[in-house]
N, C-alpha and C. Protein backbone atom coordinates (compact mmCIF):
# COMPACT_ATOMS: atom_id res chain seq x y z
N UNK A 1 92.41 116.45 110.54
CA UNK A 1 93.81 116.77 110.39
C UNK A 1 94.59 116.08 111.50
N UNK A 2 96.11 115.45 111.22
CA UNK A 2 96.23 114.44 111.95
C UNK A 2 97.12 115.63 113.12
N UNK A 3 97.25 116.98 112.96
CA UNK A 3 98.01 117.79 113.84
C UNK A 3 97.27 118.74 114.64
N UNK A 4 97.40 118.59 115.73
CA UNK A 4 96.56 119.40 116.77
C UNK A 4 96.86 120.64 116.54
N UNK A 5 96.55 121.73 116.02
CA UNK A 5 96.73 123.24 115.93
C UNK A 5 95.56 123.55 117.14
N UNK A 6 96.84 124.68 117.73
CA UNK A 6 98.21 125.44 117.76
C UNK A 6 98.55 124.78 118.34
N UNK A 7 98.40 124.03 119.40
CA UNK A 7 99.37 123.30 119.96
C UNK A 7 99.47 123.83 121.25
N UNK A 8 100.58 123.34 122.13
CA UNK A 8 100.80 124.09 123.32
C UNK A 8 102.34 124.10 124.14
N UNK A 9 102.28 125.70 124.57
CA UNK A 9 104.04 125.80 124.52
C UNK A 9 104.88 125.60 123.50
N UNK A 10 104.26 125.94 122.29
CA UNK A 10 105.04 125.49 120.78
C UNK A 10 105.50 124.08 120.70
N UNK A 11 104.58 123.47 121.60
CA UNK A 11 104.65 121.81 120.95
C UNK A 11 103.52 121.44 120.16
N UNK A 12 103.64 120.84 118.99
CA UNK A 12 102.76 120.33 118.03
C UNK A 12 102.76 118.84 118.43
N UNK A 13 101.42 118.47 118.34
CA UNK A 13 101.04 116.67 118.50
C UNK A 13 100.92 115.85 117.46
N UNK A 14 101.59 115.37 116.74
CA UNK A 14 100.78 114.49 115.70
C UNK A 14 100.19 113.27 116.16
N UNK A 15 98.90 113.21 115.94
CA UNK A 15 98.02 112.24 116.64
C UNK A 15 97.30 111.00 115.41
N UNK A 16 98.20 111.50 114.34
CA UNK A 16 97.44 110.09 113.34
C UNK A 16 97.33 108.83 113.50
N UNK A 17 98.43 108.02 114.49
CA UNK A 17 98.04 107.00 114.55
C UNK A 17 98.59 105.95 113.94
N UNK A 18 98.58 104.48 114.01
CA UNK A 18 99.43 103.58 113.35
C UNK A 18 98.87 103.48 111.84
N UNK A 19 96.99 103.69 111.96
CA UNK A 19 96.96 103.38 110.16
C UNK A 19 96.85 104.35 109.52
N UNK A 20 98.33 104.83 108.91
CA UNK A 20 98.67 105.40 107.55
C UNK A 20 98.83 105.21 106.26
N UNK A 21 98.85 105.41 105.64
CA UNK A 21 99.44 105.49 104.12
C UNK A 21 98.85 103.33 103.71
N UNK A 22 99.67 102.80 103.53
CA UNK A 22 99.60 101.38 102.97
C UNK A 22 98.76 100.47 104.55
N UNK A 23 99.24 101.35 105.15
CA UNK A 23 98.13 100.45 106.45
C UNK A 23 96.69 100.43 106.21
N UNK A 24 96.52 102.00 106.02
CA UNK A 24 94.97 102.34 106.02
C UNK A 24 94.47 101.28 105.14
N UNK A 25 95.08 101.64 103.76
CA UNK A 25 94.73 100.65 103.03
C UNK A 25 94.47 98.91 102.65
N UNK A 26 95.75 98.81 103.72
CA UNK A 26 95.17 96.98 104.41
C UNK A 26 93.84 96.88 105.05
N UNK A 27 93.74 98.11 106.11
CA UNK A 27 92.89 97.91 106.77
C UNK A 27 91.72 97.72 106.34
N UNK A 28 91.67 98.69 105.54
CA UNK A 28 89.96 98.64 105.09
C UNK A 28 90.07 98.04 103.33
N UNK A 29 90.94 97.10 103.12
CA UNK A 29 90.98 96.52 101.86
C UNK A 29 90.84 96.93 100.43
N UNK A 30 91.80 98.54 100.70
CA UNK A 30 91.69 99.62 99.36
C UNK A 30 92.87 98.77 98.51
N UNK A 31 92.72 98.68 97.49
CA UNK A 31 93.82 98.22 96.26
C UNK A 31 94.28 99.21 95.70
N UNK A 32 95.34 99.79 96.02
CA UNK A 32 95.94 101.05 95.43
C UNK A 32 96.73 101.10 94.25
N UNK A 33 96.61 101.93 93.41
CA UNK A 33 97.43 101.86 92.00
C UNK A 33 99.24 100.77 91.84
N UNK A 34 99.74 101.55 92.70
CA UNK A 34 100.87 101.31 92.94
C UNK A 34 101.69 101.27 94.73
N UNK A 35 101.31 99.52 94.84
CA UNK A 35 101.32 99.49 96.04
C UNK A 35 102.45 100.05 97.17
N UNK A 36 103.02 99.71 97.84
CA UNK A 36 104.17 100.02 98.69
C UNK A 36 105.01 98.90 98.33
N UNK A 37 106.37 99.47 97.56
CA UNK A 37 107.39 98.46 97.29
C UNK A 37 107.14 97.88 95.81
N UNK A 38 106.62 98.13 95.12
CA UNK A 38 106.17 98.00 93.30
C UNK A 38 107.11 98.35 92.63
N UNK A 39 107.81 99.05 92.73
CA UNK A 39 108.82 99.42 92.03
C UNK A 39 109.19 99.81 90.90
N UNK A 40 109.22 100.35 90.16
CA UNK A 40 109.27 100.59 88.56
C UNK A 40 110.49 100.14 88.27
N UNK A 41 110.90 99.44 87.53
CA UNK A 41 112.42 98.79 86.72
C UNK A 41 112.31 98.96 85.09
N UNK A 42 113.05 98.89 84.48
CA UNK A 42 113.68 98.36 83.12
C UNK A 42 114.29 96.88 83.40
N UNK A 43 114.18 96.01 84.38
CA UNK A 43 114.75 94.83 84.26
C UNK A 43 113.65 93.98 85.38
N UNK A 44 113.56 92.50 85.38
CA UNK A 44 113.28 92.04 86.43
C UNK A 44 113.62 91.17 87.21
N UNK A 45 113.56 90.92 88.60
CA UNK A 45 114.36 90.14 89.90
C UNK A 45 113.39 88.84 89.98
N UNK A 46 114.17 88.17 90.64
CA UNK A 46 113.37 86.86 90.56
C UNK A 46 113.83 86.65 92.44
N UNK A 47 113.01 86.02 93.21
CA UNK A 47 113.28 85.82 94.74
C UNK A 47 113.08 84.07 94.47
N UNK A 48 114.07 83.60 95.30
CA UNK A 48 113.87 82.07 95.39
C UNK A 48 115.06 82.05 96.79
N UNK A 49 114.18 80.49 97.39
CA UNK A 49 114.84 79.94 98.59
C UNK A 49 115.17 80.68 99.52
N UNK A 50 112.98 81.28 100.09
CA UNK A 50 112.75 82.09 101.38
C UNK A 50 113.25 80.58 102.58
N UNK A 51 113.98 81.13 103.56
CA UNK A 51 114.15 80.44 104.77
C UNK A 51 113.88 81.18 105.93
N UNK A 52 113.45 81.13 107.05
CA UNK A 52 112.63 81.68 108.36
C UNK A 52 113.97 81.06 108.79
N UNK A 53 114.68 81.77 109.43
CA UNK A 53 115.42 81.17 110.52
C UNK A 53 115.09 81.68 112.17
N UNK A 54 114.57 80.74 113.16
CA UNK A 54 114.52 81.42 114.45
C UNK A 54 115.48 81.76 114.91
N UNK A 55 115.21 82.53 116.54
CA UNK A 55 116.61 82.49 117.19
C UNK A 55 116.39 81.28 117.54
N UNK A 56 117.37 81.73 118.42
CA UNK A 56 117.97 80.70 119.15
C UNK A 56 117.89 80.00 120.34
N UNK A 57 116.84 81.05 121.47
CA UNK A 57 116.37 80.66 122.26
C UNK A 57 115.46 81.66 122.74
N UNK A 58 114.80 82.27 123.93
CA UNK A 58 113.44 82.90 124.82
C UNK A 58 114.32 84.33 124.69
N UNK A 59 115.80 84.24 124.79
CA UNK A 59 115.94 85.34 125.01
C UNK A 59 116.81 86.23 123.80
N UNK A 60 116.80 85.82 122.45
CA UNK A 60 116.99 85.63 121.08
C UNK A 60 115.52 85.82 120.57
N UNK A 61 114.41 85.98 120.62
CA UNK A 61 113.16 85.94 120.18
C UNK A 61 113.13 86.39 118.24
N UNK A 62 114.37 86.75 117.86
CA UNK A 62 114.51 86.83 116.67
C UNK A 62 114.25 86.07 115.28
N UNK A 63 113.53 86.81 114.10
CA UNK A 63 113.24 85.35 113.04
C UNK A 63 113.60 86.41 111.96
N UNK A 64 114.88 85.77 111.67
CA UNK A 64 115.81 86.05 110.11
C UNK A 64 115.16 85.85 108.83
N UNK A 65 114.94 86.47 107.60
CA UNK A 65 114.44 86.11 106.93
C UNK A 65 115.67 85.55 105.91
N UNK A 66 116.24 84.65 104.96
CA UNK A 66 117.07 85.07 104.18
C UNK A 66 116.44 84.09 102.89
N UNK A 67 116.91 84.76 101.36
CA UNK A 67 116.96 84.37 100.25
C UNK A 67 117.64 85.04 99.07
N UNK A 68 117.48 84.19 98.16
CA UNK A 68 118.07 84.89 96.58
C UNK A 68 117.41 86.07 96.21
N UNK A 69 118.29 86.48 95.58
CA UNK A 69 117.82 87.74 94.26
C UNK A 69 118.55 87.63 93.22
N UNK A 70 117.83 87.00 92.16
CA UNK A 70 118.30 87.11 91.04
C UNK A 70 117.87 88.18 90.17
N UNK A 71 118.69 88.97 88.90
CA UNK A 71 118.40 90.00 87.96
C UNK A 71 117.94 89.21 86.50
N UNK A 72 116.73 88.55 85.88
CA UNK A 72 116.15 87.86 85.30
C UNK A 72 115.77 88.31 84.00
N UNK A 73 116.22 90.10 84.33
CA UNK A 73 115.81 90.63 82.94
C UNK A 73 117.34 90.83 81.80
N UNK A 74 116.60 91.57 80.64
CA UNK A 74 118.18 91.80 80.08
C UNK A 74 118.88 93.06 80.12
N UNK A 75 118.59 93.77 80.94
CA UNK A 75 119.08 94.83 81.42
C UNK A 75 119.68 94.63 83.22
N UNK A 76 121.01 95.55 82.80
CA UNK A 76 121.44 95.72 84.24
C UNK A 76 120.14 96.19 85.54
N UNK A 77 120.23 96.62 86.88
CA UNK A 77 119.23 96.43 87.76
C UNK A 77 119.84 96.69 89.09
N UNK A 78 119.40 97.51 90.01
CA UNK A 78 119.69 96.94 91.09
C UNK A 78 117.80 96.88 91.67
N UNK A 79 117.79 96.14 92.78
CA UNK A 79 116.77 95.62 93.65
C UNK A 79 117.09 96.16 95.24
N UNK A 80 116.48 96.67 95.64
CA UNK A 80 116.11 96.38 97.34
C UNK A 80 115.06 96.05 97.94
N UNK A 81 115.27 94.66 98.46
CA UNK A 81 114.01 94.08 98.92
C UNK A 81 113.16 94.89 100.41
N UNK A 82 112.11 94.57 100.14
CA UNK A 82 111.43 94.54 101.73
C UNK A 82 111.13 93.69 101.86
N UNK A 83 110.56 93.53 103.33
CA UNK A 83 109.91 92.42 104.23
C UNK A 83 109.09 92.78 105.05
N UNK A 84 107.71 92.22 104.89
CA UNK A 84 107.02 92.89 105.88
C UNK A 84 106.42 91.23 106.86
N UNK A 85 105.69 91.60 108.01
CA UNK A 85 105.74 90.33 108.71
C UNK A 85 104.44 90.70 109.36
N UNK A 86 103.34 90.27 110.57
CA UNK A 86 102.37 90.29 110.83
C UNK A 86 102.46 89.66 112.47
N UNK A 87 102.37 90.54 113.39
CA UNK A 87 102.06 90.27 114.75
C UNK A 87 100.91 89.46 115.35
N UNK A 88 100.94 88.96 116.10
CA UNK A 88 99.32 87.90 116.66
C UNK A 88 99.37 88.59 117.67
N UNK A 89 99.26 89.66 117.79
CA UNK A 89 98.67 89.86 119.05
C UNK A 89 97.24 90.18 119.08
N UNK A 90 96.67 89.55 119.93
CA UNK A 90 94.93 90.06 120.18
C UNK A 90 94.65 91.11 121.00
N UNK A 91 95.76 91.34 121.54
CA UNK A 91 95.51 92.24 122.82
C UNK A 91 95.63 93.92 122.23
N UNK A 92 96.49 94.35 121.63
CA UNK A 92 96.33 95.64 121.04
C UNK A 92 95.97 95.48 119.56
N UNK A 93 95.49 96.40 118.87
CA UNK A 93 95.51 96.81 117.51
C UNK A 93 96.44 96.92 116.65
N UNK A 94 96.78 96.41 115.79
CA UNK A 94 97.88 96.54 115.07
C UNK A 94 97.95 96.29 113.73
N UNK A 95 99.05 96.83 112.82
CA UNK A 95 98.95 96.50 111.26
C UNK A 95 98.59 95.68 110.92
N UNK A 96 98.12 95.42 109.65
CA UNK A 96 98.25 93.88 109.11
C UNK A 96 99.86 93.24 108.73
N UNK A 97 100.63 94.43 108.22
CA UNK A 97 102.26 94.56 107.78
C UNK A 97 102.98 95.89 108.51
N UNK A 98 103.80 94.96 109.38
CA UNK A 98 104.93 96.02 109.76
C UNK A 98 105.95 95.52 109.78
């Protein structure tokens, strides 16, 4: 259980950790029914002309993602995209997508 019962001074710990839900499942390479961000529609989006934009310099360390969304089906639609991205660090543990 990811909650320390009882706790102490009526503080509760949650101690689960970074791999949850769609992490766990990167981690250990589960293919889940319906992934994170699948979406169910009556219509469908089309993504074109991904661009990475960096910043701008060391102290800007920022990288923009931007592109289209088109509505491709014949029904009205709205879409909200995600983005997920992947850290190099060797030094701590970390998602595959955060």
């Amino acid at each position: 259980m990811p909650w320390h019962l009882p706790g102490t001074n009526g503080i509760l710990f949650y101690k689960e950790g970074l791999l949850v839900g769609y992490r766990w499942f990167d981690a250990k390479n589960i293919e889940p029914l319906f992934p994170f961000g699948y979406g169910l529609s009556y219509t469908r989006f089309e993504y074109s002309g991904l661009k990475l934009v960096e910043g701008r310099d060391a102290q800007d360390p920022v990288v923009t993602a931007e592109f289209e969304i088109a509505n491709t089906g014949d029904r009205p639609g709205a879409e909200v995209p995600s983005f997920t991205c992947t850290r190099r660090s060797r030094v701590l543990p970390r998602p595959v997508k955060e």
